[in-house]
Every structure is written in C-alpha cells, then in structure tokens.
Protein backbone atom coordinates (compact mmCIF):
# COMPACT_ATOMS: atom_id res chain seq x y z
CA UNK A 1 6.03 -60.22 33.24
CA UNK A 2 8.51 -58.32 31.45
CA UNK A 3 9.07 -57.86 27.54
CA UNK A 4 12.37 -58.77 25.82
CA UNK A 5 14.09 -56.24 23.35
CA UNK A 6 13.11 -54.79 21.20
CA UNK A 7 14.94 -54.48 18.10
CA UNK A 8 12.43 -53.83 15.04
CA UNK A 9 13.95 -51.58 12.72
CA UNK A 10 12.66 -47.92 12.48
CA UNK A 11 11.40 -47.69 9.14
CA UNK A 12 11.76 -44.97 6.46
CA UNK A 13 10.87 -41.31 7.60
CA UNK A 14 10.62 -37.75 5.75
CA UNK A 15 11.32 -34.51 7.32
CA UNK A 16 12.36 -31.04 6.63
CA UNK A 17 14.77 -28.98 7.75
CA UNK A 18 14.10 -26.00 6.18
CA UNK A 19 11.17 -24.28 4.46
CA UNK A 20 11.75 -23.52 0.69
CA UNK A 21 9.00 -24.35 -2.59
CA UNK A 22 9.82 -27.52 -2.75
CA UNK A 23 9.39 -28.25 1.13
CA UNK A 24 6.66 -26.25 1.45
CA UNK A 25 4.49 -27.32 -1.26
CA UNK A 26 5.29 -31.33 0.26
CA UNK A 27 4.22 -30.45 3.54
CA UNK A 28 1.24 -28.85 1.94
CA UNK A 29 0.27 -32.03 0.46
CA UNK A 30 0.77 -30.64 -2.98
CA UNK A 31 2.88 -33.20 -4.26
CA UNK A 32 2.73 -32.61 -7.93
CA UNK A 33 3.76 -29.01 -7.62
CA UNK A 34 6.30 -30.09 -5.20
CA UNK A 35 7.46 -32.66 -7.34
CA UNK A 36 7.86 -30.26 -9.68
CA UNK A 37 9.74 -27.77 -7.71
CA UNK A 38 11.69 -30.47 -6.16
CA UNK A 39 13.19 -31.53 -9.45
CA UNK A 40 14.07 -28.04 -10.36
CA UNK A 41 16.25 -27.72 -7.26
CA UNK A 42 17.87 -30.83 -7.23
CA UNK A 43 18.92 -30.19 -10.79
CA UNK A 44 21.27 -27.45 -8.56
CA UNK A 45 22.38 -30.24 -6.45
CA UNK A 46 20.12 -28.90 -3.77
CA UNK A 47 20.21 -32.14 -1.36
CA UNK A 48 17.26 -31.30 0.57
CA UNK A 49 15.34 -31.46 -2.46
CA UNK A 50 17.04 -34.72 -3.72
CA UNK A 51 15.67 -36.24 -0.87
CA UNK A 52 12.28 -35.06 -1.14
CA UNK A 53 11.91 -36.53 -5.15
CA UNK A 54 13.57 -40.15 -3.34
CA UNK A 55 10.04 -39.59 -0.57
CA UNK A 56 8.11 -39.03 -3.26
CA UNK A 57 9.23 -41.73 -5.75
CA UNK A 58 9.10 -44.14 -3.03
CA UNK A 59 5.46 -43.12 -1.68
CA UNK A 60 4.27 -42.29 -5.43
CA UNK A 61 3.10 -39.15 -4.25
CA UNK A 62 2.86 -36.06 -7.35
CA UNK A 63 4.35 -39.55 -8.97
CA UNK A 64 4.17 -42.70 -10.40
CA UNK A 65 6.17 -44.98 -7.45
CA UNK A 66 9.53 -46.11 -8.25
CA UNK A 67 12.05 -47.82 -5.42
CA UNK A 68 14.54 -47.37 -7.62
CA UNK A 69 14.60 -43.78 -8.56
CA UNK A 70 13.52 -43.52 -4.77
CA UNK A 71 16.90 -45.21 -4.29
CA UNK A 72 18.50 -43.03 -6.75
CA UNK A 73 17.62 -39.94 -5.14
CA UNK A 74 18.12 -40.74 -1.49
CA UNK A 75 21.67 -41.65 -3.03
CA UNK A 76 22.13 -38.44 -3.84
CA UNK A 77 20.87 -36.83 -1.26
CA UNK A 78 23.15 -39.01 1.38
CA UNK A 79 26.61 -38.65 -0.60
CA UNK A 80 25.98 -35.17 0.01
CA UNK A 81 25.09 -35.63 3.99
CA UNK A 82 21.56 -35.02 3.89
CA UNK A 83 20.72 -37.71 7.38
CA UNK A 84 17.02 -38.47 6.50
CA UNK A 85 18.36 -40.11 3.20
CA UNK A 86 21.23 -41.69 4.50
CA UNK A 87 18.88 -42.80 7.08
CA UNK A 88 15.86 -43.88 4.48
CA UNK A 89 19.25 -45.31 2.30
CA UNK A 90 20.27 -47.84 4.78
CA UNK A 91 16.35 -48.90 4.98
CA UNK A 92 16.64 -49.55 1.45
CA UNK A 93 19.46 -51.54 1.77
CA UNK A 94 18.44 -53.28 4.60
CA UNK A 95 15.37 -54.52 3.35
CA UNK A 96 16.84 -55.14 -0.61
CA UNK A 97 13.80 -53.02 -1.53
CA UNK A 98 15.00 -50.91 -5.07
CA UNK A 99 18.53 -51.98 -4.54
CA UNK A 100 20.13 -55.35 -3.86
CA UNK A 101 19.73 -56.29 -0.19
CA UNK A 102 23.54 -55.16 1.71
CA UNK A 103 23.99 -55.37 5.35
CA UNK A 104 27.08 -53.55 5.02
CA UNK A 105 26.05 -51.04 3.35
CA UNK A 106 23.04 -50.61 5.19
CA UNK A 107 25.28 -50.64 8.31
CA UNK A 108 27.52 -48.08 6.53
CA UNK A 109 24.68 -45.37 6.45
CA UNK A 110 22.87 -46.03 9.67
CA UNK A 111 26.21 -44.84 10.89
CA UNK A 112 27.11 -41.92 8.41
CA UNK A 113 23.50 -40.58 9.33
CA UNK A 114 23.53 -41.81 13.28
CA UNK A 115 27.33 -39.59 13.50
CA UNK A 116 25.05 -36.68 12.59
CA UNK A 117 22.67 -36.82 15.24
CA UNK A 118 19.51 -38.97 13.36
CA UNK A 119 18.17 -40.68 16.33
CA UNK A 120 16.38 -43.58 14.16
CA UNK A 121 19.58 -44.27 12.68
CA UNK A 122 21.04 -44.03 16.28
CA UNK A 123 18.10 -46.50 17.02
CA UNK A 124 18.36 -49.14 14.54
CA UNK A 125 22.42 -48.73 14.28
CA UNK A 126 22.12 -49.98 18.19
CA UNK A 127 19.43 -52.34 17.35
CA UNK A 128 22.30 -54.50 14.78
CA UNK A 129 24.81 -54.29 17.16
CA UNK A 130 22.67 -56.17 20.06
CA UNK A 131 21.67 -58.83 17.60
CA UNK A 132 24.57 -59.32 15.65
CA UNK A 133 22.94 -58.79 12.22
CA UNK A 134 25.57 -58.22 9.34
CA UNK A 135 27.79 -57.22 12.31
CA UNK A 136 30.09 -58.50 14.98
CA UNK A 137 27.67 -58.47 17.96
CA UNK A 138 28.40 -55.38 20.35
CA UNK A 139 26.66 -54.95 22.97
CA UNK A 140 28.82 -52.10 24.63
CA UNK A 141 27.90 -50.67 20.69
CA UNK A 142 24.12 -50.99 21.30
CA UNK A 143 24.60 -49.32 24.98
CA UNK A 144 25.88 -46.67 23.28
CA UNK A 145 23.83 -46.13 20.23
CA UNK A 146 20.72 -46.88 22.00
CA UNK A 147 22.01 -44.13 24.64
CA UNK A 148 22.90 -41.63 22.08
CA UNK A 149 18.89 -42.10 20.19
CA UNK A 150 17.87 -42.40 24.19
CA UNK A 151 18.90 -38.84 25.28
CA UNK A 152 16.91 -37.42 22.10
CA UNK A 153 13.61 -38.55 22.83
CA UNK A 154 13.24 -41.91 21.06
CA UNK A 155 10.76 -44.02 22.87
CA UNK A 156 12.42 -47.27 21.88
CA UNK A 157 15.51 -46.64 22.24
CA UNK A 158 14.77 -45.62 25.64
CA UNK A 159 12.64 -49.04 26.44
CA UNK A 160 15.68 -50.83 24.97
CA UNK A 161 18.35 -48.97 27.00
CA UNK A 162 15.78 -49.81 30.06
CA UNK A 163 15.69 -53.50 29.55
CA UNK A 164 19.82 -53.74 29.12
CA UNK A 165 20.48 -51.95 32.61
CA UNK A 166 17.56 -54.18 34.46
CA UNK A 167 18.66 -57.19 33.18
CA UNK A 168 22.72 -56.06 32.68
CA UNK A 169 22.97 -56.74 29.36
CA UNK A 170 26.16 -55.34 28.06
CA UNK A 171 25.90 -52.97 31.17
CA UNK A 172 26.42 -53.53 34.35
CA UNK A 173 23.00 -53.76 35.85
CA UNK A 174 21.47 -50.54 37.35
CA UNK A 175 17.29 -51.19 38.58
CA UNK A 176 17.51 -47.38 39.24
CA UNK A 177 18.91 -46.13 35.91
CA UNK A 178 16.53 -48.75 34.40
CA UNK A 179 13.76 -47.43 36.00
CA UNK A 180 14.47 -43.60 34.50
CA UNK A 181 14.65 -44.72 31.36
CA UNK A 182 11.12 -46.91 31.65
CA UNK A 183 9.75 -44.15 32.91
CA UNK A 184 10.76 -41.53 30.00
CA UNK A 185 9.46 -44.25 27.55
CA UNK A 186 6.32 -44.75 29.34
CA UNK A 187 5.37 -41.02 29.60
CA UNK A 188 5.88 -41.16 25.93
CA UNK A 189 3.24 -44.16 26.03
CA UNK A 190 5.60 -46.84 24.95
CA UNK A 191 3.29 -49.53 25.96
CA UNK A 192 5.70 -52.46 26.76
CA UNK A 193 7.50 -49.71 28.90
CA UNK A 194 4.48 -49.16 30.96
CA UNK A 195 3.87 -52.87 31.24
CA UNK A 196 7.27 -53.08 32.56
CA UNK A 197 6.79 -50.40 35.02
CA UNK A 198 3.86 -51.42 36.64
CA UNK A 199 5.40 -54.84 37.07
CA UNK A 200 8.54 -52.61 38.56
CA UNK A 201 5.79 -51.02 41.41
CA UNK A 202 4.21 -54.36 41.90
CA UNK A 203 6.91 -56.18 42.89
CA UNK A 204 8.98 -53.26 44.49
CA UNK A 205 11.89 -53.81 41.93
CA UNK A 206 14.49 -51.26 42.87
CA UNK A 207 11.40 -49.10 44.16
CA UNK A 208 9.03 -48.85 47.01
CA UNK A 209 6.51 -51.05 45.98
CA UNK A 210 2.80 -49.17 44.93
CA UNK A 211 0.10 -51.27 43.84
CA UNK A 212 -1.67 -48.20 42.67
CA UNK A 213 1.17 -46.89 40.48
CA UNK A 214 1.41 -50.56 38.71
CA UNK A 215 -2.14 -50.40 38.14
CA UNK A 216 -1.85 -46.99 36.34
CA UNK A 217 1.05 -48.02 33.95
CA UNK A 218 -0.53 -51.55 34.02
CA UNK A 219 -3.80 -50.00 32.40
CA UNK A 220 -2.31 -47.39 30.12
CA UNK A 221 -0.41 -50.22 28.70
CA UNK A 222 -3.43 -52.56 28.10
CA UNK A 223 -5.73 -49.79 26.97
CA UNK A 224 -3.36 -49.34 23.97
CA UNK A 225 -3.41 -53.39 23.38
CA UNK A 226 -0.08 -54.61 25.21
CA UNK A 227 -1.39 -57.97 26.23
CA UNK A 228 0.91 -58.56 28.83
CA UNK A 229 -0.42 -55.55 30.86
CA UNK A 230 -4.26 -57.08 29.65
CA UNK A 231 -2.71 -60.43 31.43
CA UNK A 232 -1.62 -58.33 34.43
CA UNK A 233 -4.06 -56.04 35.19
CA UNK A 234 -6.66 -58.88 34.84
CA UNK A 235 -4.80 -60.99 37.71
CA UNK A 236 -5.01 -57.63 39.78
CA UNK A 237 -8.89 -57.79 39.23
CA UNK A 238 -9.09 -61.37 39.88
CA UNK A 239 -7.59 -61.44 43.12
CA UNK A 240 -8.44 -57.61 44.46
CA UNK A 241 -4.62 -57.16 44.29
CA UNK A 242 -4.02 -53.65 45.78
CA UNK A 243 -7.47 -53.32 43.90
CA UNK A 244 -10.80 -53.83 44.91
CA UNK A 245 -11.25 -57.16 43.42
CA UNK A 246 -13.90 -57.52 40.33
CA UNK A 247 -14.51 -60.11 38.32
CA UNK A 248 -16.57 -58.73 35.53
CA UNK A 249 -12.92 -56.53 35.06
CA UNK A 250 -10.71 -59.54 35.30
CA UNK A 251 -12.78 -61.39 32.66
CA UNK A 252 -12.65 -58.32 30.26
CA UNK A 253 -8.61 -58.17 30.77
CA UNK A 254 -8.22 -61.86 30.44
CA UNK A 255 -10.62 -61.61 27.29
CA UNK A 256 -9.00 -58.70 25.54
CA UNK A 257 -5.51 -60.36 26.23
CA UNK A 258 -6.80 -63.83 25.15
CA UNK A 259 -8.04 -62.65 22.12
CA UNK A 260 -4.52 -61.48 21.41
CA UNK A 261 -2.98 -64.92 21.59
CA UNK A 262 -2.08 -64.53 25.00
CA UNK A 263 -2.07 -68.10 26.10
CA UNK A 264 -2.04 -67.79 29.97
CA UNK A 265 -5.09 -65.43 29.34
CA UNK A 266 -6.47 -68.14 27.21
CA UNK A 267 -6.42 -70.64 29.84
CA UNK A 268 -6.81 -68.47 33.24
CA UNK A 269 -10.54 -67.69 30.60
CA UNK A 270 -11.06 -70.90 29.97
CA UNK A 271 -10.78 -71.80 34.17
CA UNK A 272 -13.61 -68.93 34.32
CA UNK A 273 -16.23 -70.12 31.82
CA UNK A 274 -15.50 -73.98 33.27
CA UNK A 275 -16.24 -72.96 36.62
CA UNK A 276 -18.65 -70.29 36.03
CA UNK A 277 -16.67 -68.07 38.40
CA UNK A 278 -17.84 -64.42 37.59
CA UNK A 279 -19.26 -65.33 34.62
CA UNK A 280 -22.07 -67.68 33.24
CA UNK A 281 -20.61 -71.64 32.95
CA UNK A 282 -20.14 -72.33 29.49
CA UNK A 283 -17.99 -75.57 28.96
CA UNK A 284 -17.76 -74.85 25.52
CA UNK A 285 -16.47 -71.85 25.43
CA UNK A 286 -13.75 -73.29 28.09
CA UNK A 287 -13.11 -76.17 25.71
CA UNK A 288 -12.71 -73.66 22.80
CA UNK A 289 -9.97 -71.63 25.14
CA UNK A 290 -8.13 -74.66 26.97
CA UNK A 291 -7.49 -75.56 23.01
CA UNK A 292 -6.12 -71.97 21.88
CA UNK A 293 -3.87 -72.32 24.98
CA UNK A 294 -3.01 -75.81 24.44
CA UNK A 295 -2.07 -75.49 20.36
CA UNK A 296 0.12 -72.58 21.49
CA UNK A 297 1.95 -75.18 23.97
CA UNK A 298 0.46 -73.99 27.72
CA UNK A 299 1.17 -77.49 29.45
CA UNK A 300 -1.78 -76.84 32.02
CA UNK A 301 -3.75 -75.86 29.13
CA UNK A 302 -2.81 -79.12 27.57
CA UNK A 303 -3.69 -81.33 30.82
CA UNK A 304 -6.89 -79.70 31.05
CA UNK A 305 -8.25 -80.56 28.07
CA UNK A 306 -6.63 -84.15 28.42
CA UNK A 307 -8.44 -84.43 31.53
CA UNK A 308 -11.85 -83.34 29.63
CA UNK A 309 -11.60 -85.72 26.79
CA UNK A 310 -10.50 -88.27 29.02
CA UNK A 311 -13.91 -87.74 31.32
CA UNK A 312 -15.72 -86.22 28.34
CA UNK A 313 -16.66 -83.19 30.37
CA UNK A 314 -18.16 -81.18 27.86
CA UNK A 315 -16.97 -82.63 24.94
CA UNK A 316 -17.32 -86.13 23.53
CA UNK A 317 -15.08 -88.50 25.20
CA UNK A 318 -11.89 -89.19 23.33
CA UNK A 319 -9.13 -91.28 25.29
CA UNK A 320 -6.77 -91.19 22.21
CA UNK A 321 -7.50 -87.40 22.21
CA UNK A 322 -6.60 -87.20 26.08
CA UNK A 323 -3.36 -89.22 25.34
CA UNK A 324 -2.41 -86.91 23.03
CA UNK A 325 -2.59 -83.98 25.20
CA UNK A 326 -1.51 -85.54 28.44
CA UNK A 327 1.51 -86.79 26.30
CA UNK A 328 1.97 -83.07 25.27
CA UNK A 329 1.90 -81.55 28.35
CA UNK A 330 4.00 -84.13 30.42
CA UNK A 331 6.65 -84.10 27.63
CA UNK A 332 6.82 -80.07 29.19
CA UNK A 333 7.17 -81.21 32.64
CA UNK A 334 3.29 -81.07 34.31
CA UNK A 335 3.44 -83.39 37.13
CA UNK A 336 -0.50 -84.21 36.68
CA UNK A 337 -0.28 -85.00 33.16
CA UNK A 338 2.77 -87.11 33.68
CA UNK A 339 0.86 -89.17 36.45
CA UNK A 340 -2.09 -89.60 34.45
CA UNK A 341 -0.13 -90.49 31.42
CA UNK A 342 1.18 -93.08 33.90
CA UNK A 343 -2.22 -94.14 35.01
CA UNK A 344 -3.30 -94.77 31.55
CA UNK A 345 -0.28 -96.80 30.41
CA UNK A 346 -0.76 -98.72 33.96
CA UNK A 347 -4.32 -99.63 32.96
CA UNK A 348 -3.72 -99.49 29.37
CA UNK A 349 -6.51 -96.82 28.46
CA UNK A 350 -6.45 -95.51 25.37
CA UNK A 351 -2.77 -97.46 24.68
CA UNK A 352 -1.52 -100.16 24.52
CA UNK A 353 -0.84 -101.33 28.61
CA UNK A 354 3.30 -100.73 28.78
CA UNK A 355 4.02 -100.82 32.33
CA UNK A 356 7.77 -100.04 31.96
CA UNK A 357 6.28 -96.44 30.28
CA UNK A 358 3.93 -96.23 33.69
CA UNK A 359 6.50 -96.55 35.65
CA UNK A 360 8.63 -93.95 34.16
CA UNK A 361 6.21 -91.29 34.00
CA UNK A 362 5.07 -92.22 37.37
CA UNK A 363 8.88 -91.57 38.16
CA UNK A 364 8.94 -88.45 36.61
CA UNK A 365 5.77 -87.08 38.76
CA UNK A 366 6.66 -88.33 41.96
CA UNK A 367 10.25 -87.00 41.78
CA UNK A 368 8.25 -83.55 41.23
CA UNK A 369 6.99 -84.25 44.24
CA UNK A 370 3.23 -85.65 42.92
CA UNK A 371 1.42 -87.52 45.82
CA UNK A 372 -0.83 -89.74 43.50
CA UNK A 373 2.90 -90.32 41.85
CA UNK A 374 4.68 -91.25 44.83
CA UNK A 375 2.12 -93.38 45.61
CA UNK A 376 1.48 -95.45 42.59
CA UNK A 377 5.05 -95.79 41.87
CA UNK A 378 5.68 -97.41 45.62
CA UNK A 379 2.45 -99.38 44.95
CA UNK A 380 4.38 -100.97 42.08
CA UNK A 381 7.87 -101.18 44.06
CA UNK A 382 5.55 -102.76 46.78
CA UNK A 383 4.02 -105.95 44.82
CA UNK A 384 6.57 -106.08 41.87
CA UNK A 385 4.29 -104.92 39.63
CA UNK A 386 5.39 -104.26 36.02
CA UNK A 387 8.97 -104.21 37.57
CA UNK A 388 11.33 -106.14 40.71
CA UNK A 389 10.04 -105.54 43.98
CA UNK A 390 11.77 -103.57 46.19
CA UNK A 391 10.42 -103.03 49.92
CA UNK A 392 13.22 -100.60 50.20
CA UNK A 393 12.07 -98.32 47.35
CA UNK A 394 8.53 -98.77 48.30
CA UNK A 395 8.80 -97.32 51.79
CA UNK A 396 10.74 -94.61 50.52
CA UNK A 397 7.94 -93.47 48.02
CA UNK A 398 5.19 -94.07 50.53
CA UNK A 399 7.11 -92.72 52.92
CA UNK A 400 7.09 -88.78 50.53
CA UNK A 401 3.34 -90.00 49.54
CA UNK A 402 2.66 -90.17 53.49
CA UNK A 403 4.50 -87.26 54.80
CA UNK A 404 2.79 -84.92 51.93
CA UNK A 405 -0.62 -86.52 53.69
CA UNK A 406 -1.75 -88.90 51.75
CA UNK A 407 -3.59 -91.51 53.71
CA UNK A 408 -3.74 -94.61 51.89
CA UNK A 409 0.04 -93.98 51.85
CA UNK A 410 0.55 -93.43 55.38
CA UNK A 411 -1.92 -97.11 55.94
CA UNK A 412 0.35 -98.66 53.29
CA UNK A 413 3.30 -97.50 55.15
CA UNK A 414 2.14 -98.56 57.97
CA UNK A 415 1.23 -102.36 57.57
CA UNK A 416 4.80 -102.39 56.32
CA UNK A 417 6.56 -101.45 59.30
CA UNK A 418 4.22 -103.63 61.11
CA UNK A 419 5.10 -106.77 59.19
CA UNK A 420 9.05 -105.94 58.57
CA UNK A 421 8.53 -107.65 55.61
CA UNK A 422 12.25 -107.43 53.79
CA UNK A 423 12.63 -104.13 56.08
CA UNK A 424 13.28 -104.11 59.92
CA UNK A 425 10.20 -104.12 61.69
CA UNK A 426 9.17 -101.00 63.54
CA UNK A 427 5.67 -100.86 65.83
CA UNK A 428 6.27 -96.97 66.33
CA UNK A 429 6.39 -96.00 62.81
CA UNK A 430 3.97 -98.65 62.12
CA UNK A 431 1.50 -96.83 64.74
CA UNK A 432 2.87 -93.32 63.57
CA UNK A 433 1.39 -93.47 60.22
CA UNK A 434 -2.04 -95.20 61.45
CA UNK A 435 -2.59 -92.60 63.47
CA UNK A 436 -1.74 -90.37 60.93
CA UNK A 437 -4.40 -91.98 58.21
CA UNK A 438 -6.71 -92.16 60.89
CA UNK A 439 -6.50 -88.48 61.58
CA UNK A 440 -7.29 -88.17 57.98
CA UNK A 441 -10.71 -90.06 58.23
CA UNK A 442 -9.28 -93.39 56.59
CA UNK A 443 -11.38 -95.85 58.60
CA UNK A 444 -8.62 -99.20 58.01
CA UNK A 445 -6.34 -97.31 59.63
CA UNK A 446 -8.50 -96.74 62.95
CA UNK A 447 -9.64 -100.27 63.36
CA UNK A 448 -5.98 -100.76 63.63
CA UNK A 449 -5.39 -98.72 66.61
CA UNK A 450 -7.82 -100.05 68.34
C-alpha cells in the first residue's frame, strides 16, 4: 500500500551562516546576550542579525514573544536577501500568524528565498504548485521545485518527487527514477518512503522482486510508527510471506498499526481475537475492534459486526443494530451484507418485511456474483414471490447459483428442466444438475437418479 503526497508545509527554521557575537552567543543558547548583541548589529542593517531578533521574538527566547516584531524583523532581514527570513516570512504569511494571512505574498517569498538555493522554500514552493493553493496548479512547477529541494538532500521533497514519477504525475512515469529517489529518502529514514519501498521489493515494481529487502524497509518504516508498514509487515508475519511465518509478530504489527487508526489492522485484529488464532479468543476485544473498523467505514468490518448483533455472538443481540451495519456496509458494495440485508427485508427481521427492497439487494449481491444471492433472487423469480414470475429469469439465476456449486441450486435447476414448466423441457440438463447436487451430498437429488 502506497502513501499519497505529501505536501505539509516545512515550517519555520533558524540557521547561521556565519559565526559573529550575535550568532554565536544564539547557538550557545545565550539568548539574552544574543539578543542583545543581535540588536546592536541590526541597528547597522546587519541582516543576519535582523533575522536572528525575528527567531527570537517569535520563539521568546532572551525575549518576551512577539509574532509581530518576529514579523518585523524577518521583514527586514528578507528585503535585504537574507533566505532563512524570506523563508520563515512566507511561513508567516502563509499561516496569517503576526501578519494578515496572504497567499501571494507567501508565494512571493517561498520563491525569492527558493531562487537562492533554500531547499524548504524549494520544498513548500513545489508543495503549492501540486495542490493549487493561492496558485494556478503546476504540476511541471512542483516537478521542478520538488527536484531542485530533491538534489539538496530534502527527505520530502525527495518522497514527493518519488511518488510523481511512479504514479506520472506531471511527469511522465519512470518506476526506475522513482525508485532512486525512494531510496535516497528512505536512507534518510523518511518512513512513508520506506513503506513504499518495501512494497516496491514485494511486488517486484520496476525491480527484481526481494521479500527480504521489503521486509527491511517494511520494518524500519513501522519501527518509527508508519502504520502502513505496521499493516504490511504484519500480513508478512501472518502468512510466513518470504518470512518465517509468526503469529505472536503479526498480532504485535496488526496491534501497533490498529492502535493508530489503521482500520484494516483493526479488523484483520479483531478476526484474531474472534477466532483465537495466535492469540487467546476474546470476543470482546473483537467486538471492540470490528467497531473501531466499522465507525471508520471498513465495509467487512461493518458486516461483521452486523452478523454478531444479528446472532448475538458475543454481544447482546440487537437486530436493529445489525440492520444498521449491514445497511452500512452494503450501501459500500459487500456482497454478504447486501444478501443479508436482503434476507432480513425478505423475512422482515428487524424491519418492516419490504420485499421489493429484498429483491433489490438480493440483485445487487447476486450480480456480484453471491451464491446465496443468486439463489434467493431465482427462488423469488421461480414462485413470483414479492414480484412476477419469470421461469426465464429464474433459470438464469439458478443456473450462476448452480454453476458456482451450489446444490440446492443445481436440484432447483434441475426439477425445472425436468418439468419444462414455461421453459423447453430438457432431460439432459435436468440429469446434469442432479448429478451435480448429488455429487455434492444433497440426498433429493440422488433419489432422483435413481
């Protein structure tokens, strides 16, 4: 699983160029001498020194804090082409913090300091020009920018430029060139970089694939709390995926992912505590996890813990509760939830019996290819229940129902082509499918081939 872009601004920075009192006494941590100093030398119009009183009026440091002398100062400092403060200027403008908010403005000195070299700028210049913020979007603009802050070192920049040439955003797409620039990030430990690489080796991406290598960038990733790698290097675990498989690993990837809001972690948990599989059955602790997954919109999260109020498998049995979730989770698409949905407006459980709404989430399942579906919905086409009958559309939902094995299908089926009922009559079929059902163990079926 791969990470989108990532455009969070860089935020505001200090530095020195050179050494002098004022510099030195800052980096010394003795900011009210420095501030001191400082203030002498930017009295010259010394703009390194200007720059340092805007750090220090906006940290409070030697200082009372002030954004707006901080603003002041970094003013200064920038007019005369000092980059940190035309840098830490177009922060404060971004943000409206000691100045009214001004995109432009803000864009105006990312640029004046990114011209000069200030990789942050260089950064978070790119970063507005891929979303478009105060800006015409650009995304040859971000190539470039993010490029430019790339080839100096910065991490992000360097994930960014990675995810634009895998995916050919504003690039054309280049899996090897993408693939350099993970790599850079990552050995800077740029933890959705590393993520992204291990998925590169696991899947053989524009690589030759190496289970081992994806576990290494996998695991460097999670250790520093990327919960995607958590997620993946927990499936490796679970399934002994180029890995020797352990479960008491996958549980502790899955659980340090989970706990991160990771909702596929949440539920692939939950299946672990419900089944007891590698860990010690606890159906409340399940419960507790289907939920987090569910309430974050997992649809098989959702179905599951329909499915356990409607049963009341661990919990107290709730049918309205299990409407609402199977409701929630076939509204996403889930093929069980939409044929139990069906099943309960059929029989009217929990709601009030609507046949017309059985039929149409039955629909919805079996066209998703759902055997219980396809079966129930030509059950209904079959007797004209809840809607016409149609012997036509019956055998042709059997017929799906009995070719994807399901026996009671394949008898249904059967007895039809045996009758010709409102369909031309056809013994071969008919014994076709009994001999299928029978094969499956469904006894009415071989009484009638004998």
């Amino acid at each position: 699983m791969k990470k989108y872009i990532s455009t969070g601004l860089l935020v505001l920075c200090s530095f020195s160029i050179y050494a002098n009192d004022c510099t030195s006494y800052y980096e010394q941590k003795n900011y009210k001498t420095a501030f001191d100093e400082c203030t002498q030398e930017a009295a010259k119009g010394d703009n390194k020194a200007e720059y340092y009183l805007g750090v220090m009026y906006n940290k409070g440091a030697g200082v009372e804090q002030n954004e707006e002398k901080a603003v002041f100062w970094f003013t200064k400092a920038a007019e005369q082409g000092h980059p940190g403060a035309q840098f830490n200027l177009a922060v404060k403008y971004n943000d409206g913090k000691g100045i009214k908010q001004d995109k432009q403005k803000a864009l105006y000195w990312y640029t004046k300091a990114a011209e000069q070299g200030d990789s942050k700028s260089q950064y978070n210049l790119a970063s507005i020009y891929y979303e478009g913020t105060g800006v015409d979007q650009d995304k040859l603009k971000a190539v470039y920018w993010f490029t430019k802050s790339a080839e100096q070192g910065e991490s992000r920049a360097q994930f960014n430029l990675a995810l634009m040439y895998s995916g050919g955003h504003g690039i054309e797409q280049d899996k090897q060139k993408a693939i350099y620039w993970y790599t850079k990030a990552a050995e800077q430990g740029e933890p959705n970089a590393q993520n992204n690489l291990g998925s590169i080796y696991k899947n053989g991406d524009g690589v030759e694939q190496d289970k081992l290598k994806a576990i290494n960038w996998y695991t460097k990733a999670a250790e520093q709390g990327q919960s995607t790698a958590q997620y993946n290097l927990a499936d490796m675990y679970n399934i002994g995926d180029g890995i020797k498989k352990d479960k008491q690993k996958a549980i502790y990837w899955y659980t340090k992912a989970a706990e991160q809001g990771d909702s596929i972690a949440q539920y692939n948990l939950a299946l672990k505590y419900y089944e007891g599989n590698g860990i010690k059955k606890d159906k409340q602790k399940a419960i507790d996890w289907f939920t987090k997954a569910a309430e974050q919109g997992m649809p098989s999260a959702q179905f599951s813990l329909g499915f356990l109020y409607s049963h009341g498998d661990g919990i107290k049995q709730d049918k309205q509760k299990a409407l609402y979730w199977y409701t929630k989770s076939a509204e996403q698409g889930n093929a069980d939830a939409q044929n139990n949905l069906g099943s309960a407006y059929y029989q009217g459980i929990g709601v009030t019996q609507d046949k017309i709404k059985a039929i149409n989430w039955f629909s919805k399942a079996a066209e998703q290819g759902h055997l219980d579906a396809q079966y129930n919905l030509g059950h209904m086409y079959e007797v004209g229940d809840g809607i016409k009958s149609d012997k036509q559309k019956a055998v042709y939902w059997y017929t799906k129902a009995a070719d994807g094995g399901d026996v009671e299908a394949q008898y249904n089926l059967a007895l039809i082509y045996e009758k010709g009922n409102d369909i031309e009559q056809n013994k071969s079929l008919a014994k076709k499918y009994y001999q299928l059902a029978c094969e499956g163990h469904y006894q009415k079926a071989c009484y009638k081939l004998r």
